[in-house]
PDB file of N, CA and C in Angstrom:
ATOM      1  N   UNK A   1     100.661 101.394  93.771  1.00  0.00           N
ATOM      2  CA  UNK A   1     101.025 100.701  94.989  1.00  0.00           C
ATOM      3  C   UNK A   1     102.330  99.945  94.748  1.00  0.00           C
ATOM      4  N   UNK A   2     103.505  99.594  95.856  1.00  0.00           N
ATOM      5  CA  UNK A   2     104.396  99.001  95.646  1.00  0.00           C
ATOM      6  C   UNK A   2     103.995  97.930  96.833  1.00  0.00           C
ATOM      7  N   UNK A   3     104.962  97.089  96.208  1.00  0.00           N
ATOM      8  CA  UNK A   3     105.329  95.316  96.872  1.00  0.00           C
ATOM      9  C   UNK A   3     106.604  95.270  97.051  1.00  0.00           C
ATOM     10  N   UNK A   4     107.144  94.961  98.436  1.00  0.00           N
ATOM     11  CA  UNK A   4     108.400  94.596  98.841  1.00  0.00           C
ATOM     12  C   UNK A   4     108.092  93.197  98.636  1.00  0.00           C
ATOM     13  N   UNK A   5     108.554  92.467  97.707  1.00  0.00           N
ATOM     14  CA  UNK A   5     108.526  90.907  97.898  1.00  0.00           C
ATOM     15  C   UNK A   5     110.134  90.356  97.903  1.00  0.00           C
ATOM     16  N   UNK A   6     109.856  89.024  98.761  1.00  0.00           N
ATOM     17  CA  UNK A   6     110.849  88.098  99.293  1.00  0.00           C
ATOM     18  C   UNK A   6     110.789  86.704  98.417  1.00  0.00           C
ATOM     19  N   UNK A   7     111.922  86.178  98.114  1.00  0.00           N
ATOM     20  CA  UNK A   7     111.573  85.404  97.099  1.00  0.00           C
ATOM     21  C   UNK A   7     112.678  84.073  97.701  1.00  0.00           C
ATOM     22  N   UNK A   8     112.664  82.817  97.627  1.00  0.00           N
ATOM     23  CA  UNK A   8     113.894  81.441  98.265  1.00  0.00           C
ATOM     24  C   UNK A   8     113.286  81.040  96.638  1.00  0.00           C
ATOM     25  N   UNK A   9     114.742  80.903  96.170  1.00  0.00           N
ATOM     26  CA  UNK A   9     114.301  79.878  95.072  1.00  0.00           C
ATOM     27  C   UNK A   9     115.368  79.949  94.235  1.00  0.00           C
ATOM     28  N   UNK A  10     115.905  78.603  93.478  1.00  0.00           N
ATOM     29  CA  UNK A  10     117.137  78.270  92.755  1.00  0.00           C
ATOM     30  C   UNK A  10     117.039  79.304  91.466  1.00  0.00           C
ATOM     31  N   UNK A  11     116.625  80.536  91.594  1.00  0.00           N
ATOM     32  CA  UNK A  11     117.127  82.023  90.358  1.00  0.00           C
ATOM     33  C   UNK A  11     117.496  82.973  91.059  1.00  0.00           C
ATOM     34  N   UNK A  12     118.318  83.906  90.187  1.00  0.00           N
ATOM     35  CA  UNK A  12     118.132  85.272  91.001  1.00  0.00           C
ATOM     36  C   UNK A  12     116.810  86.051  90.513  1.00  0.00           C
ATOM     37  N   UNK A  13     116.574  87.280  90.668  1.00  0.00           N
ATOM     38  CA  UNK A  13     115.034  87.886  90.531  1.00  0.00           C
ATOM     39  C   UNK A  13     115.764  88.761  89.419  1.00  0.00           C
ATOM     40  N   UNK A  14     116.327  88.639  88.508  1.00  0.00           N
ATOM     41  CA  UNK A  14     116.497  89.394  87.077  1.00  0.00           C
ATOM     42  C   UNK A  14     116.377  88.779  86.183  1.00  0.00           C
ATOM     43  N   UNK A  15     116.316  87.156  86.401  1.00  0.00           N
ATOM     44  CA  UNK A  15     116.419  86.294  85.592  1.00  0.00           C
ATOM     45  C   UNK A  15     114.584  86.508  84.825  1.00  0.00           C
ATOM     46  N   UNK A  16     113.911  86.788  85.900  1.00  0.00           N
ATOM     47  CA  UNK A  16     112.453  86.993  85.323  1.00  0.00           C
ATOM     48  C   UNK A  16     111.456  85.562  85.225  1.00  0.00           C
ATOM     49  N   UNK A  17     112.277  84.640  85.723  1.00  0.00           N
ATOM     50  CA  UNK A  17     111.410  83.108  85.000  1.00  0.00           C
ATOM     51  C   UNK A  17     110.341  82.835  85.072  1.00  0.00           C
ATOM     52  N   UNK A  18     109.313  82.437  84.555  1.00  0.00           N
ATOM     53  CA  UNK A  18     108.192  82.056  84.267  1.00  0.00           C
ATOM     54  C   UNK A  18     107.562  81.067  85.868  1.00  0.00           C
ATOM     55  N   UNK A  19     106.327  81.563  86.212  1.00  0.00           N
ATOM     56  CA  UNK A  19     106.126  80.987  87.670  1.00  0.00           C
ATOM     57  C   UNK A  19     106.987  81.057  88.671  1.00  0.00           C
ATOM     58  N   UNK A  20     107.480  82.775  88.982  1.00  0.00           N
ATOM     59  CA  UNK A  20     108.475  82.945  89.492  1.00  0.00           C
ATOM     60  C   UNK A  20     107.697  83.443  91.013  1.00  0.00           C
ATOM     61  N   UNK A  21     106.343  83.762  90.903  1.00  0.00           N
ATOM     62  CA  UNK A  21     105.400  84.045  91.677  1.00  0.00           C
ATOM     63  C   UNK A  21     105.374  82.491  92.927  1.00  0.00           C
ATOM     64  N   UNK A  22     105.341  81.162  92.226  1.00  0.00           N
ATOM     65  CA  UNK A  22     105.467  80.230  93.371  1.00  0.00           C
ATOM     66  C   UNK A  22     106.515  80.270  94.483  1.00  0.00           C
ATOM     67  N   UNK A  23     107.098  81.015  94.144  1.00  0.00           N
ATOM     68  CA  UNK A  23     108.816  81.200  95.328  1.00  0.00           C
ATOM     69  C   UNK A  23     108.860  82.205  95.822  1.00  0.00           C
ATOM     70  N   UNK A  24     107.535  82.908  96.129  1.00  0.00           N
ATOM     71  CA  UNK A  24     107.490  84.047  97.014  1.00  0.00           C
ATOM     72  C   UNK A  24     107.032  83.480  98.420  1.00  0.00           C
ATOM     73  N   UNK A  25     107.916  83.784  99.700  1.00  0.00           N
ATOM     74  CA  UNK A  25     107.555  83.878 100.494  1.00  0.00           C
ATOM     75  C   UNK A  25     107.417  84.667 101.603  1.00  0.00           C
ATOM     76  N   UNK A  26     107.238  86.217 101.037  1.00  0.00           N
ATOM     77  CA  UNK A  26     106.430  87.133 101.865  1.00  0.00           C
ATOM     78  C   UNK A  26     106.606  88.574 101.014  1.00  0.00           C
ATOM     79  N   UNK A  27     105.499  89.353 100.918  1.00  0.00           N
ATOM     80  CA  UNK A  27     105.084  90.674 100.676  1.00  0.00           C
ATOM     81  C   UNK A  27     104.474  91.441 101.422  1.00  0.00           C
ATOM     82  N   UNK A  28     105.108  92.712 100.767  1.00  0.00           N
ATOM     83  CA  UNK A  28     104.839  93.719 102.205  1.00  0.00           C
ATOM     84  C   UNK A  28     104.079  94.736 100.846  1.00  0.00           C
ATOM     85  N   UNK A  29     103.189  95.569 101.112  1.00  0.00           N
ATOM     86  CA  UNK A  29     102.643  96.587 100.482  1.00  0.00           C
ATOM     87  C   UNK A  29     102.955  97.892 101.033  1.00  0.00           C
ATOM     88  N   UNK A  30     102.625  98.931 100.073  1.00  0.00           N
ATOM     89  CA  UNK A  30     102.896 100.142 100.484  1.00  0.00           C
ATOM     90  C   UNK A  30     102.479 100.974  99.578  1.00  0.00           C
ATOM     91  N   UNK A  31     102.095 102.337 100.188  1.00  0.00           N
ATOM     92  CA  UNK A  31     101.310 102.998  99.241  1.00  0.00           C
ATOM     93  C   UNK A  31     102.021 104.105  98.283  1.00  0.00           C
ATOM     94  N   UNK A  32     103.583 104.103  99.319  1.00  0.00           N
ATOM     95  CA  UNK A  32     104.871 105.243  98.670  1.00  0.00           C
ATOM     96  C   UNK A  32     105.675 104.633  98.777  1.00  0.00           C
ATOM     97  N   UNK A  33     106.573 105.004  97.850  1.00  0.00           N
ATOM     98  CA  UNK A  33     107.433 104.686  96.959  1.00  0.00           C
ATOM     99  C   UNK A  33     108.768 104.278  98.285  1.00  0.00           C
ATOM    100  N   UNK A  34     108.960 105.823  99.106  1.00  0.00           N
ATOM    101  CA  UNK A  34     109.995 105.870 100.081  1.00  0.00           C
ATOM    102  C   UNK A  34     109.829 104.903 101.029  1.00  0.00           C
ATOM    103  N   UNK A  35     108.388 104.617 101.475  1.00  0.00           N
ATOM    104  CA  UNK A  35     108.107 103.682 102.395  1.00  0.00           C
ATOM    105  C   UNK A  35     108.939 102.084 102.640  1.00  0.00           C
ATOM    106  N   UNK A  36     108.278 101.870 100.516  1.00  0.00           N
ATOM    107  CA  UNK A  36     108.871 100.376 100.705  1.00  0.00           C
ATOM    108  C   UNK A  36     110.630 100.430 100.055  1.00  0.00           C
ATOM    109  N   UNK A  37     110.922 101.807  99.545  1.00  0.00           N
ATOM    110  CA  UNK A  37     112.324 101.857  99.434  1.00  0.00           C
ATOM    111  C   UNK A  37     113.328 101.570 101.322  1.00  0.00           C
ATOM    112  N   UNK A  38     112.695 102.096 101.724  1.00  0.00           N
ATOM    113  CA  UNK A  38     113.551 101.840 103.489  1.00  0.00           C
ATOM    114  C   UNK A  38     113.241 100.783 103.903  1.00  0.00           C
ATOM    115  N   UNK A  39     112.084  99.880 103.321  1.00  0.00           N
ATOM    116  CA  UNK A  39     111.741  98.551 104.061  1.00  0.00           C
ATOM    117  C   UNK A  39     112.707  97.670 102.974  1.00  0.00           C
ATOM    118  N   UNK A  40     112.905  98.404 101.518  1.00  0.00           N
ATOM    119  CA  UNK A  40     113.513  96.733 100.985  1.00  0.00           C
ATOM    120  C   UNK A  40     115.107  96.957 101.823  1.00  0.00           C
ATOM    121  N   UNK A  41     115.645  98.446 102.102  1.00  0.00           N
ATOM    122  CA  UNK A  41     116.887  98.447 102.405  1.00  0.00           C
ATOM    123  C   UNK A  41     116.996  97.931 103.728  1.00  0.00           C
ATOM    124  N   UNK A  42     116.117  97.732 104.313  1.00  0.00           N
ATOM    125  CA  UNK A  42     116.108  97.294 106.088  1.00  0.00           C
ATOM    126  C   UNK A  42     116.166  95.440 105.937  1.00  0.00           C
ATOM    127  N   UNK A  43     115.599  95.330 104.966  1.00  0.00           N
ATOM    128  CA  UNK A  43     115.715  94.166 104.694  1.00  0.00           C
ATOM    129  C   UNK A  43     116.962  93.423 103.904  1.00  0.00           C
ATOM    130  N   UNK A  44     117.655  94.180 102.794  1.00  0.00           N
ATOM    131  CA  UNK A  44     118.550  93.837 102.474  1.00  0.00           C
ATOM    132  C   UNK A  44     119.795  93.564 103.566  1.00  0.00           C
ATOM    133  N   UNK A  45     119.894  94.771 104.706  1.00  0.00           N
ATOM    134  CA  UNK A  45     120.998  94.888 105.707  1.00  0.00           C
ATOM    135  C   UNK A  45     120.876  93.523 106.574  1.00  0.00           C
ATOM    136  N   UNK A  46     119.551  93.372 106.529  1.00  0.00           N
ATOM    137  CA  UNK A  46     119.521  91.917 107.344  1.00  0.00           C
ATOM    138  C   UNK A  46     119.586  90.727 106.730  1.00  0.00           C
ATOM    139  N   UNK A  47     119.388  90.736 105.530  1.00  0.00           N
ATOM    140  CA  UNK A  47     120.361  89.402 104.679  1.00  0.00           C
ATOM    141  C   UNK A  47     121.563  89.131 104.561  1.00  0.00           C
ATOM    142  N   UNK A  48     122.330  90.932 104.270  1.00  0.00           N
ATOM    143  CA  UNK A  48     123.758  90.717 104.016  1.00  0.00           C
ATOM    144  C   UNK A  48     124.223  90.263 105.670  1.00  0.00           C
ATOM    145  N   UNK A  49     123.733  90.510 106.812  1.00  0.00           N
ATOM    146  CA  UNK A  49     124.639  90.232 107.823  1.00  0.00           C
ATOM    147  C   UNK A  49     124.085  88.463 108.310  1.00  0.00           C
ATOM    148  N   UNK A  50     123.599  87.874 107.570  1.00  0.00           N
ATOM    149  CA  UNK A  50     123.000  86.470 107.985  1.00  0.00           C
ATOM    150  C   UNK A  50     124.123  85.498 106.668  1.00  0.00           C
ATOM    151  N   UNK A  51     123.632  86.148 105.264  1.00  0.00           N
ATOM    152  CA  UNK A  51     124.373  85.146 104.033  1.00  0.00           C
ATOM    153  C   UNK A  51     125.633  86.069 103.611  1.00  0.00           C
ATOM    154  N   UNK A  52     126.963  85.490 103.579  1.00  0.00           N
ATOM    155  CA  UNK A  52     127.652  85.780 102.860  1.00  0.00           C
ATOM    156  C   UNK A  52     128.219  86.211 101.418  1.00  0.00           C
ATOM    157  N   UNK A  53     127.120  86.046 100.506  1.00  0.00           N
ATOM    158  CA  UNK A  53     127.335  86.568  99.143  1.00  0.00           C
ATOM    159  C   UNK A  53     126.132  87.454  98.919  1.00  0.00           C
ATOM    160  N   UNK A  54     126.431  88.287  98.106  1.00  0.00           N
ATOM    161  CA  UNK A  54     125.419  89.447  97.653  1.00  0.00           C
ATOM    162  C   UNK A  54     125.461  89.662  96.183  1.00  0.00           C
ATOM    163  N   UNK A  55     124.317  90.018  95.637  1.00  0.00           N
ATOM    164  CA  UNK A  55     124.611  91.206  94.170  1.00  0.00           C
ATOM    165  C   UNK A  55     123.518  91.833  94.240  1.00  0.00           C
ATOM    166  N   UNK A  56     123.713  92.809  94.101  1.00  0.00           N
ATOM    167  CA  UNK A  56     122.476  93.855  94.064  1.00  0.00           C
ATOM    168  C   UNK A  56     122.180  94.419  92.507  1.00  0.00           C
ATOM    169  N   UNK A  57     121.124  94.872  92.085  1.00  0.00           N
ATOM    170  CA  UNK A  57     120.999  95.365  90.414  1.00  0.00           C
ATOM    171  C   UNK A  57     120.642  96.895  91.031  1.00  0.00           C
ATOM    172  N   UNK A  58     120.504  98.005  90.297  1.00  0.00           N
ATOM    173  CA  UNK A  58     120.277  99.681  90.411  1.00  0.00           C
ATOM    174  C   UNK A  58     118.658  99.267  90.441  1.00  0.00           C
ATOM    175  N   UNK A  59     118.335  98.403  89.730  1.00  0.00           N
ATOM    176  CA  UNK A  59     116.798  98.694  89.994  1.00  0.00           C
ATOM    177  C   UNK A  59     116.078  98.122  91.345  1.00  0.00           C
ATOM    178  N   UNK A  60     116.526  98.084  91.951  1.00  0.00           N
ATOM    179  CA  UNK A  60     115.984  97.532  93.324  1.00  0.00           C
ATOM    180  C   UNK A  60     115.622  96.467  93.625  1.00  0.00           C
ATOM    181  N   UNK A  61     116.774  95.210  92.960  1.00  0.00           N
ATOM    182  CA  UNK A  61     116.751  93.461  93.297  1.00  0.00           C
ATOM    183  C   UNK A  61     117.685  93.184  93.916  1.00  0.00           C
ATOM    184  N   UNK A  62     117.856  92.368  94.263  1.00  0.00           N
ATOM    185  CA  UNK A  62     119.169  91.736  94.975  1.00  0.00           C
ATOM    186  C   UNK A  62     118.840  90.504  95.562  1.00  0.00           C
ATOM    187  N   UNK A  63     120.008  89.540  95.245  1.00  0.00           N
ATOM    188  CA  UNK A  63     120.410  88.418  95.660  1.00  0.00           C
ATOM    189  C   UNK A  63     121.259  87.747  96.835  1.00  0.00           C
ATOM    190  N   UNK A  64     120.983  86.725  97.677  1.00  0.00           N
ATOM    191  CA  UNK A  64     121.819  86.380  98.817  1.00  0.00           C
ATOM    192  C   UNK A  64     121.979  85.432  98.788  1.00  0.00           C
ATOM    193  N   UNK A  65     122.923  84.729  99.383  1.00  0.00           N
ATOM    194  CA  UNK A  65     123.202  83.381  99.219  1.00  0.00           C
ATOM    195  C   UNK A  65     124.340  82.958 100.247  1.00  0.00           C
ATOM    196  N   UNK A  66     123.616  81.677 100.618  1.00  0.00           N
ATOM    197  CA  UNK A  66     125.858  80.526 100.797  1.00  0.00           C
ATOM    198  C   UNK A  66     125.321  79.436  99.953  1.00  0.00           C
ATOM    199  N   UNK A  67     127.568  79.710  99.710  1.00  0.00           N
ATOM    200  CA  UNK A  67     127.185  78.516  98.529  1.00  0.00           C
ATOM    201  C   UNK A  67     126.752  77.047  98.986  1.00  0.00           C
ATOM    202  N   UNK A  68     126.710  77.052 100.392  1.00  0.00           N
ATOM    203  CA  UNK A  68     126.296  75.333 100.987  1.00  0.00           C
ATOM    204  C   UNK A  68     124.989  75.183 100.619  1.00  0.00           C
ATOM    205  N   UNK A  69     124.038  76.246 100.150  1.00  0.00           N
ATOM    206  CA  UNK A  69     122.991  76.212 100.412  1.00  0.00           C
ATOM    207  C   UNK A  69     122.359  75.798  98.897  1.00  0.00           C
ATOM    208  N   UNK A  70     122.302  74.330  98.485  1.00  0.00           N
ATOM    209  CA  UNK A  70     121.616  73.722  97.516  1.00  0.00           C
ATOM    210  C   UNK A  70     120.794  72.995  97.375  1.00  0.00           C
ATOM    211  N   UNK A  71     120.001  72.789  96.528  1.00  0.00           N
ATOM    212  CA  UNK A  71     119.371  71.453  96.471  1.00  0.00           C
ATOM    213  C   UNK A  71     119.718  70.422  95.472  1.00  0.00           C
ATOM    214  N   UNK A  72     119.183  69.493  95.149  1.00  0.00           N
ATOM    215  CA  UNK A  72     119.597  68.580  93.889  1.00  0.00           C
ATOM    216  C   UNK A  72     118.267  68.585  93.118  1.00  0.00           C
ATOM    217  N   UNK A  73     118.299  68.756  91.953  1.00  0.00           N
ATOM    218  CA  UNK A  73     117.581  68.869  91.186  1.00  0.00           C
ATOM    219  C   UNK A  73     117.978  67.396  90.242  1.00  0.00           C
ATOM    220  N   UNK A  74     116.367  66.807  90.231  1.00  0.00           N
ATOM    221  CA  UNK A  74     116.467  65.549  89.042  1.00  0.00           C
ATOM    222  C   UNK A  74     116.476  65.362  87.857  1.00  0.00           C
ATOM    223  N   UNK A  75     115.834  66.719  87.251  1.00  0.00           N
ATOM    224  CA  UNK A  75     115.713  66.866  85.943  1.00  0.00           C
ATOM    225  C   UNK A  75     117.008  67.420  85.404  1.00  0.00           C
ATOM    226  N   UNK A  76     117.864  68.107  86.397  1.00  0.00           N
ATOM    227  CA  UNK A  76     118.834  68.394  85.511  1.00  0.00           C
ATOM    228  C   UNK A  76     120.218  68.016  86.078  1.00  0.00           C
ATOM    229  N   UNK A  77     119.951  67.188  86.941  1.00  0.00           N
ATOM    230  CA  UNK A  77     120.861  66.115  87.170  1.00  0.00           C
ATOM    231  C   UNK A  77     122.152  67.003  88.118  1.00  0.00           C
ATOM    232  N   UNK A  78     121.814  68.058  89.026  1.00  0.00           N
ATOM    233  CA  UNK A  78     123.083  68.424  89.839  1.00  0.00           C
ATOM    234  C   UNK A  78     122.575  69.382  90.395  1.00  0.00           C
ATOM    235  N   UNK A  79     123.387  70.314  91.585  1.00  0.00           N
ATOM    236  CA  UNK A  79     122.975  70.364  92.687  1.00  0.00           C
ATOM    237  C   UNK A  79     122.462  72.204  91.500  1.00  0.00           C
ATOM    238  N   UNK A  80     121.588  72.732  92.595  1.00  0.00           N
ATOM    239  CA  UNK A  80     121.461  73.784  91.786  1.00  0.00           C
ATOM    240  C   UNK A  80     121.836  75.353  93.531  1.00  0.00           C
ATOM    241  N   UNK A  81     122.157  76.441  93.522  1.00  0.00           N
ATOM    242  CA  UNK A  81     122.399  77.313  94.221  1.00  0.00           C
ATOM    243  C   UNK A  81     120.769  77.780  94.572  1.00  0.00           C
ATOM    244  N   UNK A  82     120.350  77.821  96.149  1.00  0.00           N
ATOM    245  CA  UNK A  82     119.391  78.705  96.198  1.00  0.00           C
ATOM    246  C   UNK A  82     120.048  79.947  96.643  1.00  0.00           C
ATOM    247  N   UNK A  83     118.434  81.141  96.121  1.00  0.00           N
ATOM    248  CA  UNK A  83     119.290  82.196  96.778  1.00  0.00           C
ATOM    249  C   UNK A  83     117.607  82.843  97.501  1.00  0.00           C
ATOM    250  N   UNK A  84     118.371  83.730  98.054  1.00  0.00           N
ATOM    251  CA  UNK A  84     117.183  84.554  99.236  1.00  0.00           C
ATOM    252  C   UNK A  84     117.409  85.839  98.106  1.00  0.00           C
ATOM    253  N   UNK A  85     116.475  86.069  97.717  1.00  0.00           N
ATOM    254  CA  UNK A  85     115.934  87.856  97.052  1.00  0.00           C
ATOM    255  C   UNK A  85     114.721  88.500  97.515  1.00  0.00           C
ATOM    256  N   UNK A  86     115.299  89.532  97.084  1.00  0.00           N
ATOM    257  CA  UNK A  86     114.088  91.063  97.282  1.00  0.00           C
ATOM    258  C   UNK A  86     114.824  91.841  96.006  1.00  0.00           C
ATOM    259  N   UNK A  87     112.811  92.337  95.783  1.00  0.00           N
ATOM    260  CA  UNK A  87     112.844  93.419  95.156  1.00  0.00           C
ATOM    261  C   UNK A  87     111.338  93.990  95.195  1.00  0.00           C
ATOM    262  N   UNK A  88     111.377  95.354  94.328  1.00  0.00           N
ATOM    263  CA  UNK A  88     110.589  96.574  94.858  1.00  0.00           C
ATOM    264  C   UNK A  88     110.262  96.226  93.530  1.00  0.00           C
ATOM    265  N   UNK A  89     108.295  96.253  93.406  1.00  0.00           N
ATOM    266  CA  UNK A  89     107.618  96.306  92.602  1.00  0.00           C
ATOM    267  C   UNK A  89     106.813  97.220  92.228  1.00  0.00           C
ATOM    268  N   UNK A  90     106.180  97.189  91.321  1.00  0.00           N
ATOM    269  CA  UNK A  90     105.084  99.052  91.375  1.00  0.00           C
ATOM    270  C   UNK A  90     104.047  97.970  90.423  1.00  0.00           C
ATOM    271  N   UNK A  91     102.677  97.993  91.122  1.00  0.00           N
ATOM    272  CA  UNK A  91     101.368  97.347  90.742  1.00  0.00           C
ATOM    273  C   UNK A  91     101.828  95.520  90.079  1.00  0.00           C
ATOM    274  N   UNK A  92     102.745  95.139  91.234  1.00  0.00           N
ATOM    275  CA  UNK A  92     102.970  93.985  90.681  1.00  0.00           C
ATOM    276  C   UNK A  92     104.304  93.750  89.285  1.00  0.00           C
ATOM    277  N   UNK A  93     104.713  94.905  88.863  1.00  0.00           N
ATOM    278  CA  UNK A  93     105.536  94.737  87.772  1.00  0.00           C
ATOM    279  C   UNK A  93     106.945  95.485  88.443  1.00  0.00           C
ATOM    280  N   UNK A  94     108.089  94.979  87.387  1.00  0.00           N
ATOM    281  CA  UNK A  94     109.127  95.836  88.130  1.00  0.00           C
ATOM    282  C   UNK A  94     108.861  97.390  87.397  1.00  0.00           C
ATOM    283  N   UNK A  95     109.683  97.893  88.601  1.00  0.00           N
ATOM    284  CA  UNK A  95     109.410  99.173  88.892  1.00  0.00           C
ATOM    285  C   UNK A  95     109.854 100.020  87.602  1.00  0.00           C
ATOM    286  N   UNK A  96     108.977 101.210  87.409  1.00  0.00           N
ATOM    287  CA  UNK A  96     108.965 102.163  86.048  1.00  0.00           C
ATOM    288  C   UNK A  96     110.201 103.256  86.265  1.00  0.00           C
ATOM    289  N   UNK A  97     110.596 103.672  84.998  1.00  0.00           N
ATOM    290  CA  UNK A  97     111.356 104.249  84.907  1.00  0.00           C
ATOM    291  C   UNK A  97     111.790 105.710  85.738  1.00  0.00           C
ATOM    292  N   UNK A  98     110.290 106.157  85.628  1.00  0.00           N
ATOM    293  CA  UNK A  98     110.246 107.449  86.691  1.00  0.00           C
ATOM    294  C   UNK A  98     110.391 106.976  87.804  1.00  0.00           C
ATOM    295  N   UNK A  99     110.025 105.794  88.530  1.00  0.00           N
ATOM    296  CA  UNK A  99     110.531 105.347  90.443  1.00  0.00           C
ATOM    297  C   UNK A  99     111.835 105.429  90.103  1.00  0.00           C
ATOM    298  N   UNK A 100     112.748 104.162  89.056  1.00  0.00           N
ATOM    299  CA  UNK A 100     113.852 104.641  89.057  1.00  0.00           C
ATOM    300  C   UNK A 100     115.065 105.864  89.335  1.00  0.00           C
ATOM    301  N   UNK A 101     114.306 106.538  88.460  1.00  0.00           N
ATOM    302  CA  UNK A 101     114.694 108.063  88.850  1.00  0.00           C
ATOM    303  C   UNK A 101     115.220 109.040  89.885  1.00  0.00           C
ATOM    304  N   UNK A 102     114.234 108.296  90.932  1.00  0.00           N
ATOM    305  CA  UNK A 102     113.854 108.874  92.099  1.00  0.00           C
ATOM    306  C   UNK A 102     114.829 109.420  93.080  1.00  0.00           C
TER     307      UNK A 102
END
């Protein structure tokens, strides 16, 4: 099974960080591969035309952002960048080499 998940939170989604699961705010399931490949791209098109910065990775993550868009963080004493991501999962993990492929 794949997961289109949506992620708001001061990382990008390659970074991998630990309790990276609390900064999800929405998943979509799917039972093929193509399904949630056209839903993460339907979704990406509608980030890039809302936030002005992008990076995308080959494995099916990507990052959005403006840079106005921060918070201040206390522990580390300065403002930190949020960003809006998606990416395509397979049983919860990133996706295997053979989806890659695809």
């Amino acid at each position: 099974m794949y997961q289109v998940v949506k992620i708001y939170g001061d990382w990008e989604p390659w970074w991998s960080l630990e309790n990276w699961q609390e900064d999800i705010i929405e998943t979509k399931c799917f039972d093929d591969f193509e399904e949630a490949r056209a839903f993460y791209q339907q979704e990406c098109q509608t980030l890039k035309s809302s936030l002005p910065s992008c990076k995308c990775h080959d494995n099916f993550q990507a990052a959005f952002w403006n840079q106005e868009d921060q918070r201040w963080c206390e522990m580390c004493g300065s403002y930190l960048q949020q960003y809006h991501s998606i990416v395509i999962l397979e049983d919860g993990r990133e996706l295997s080499k053979e989806a890659l492929s695809y």
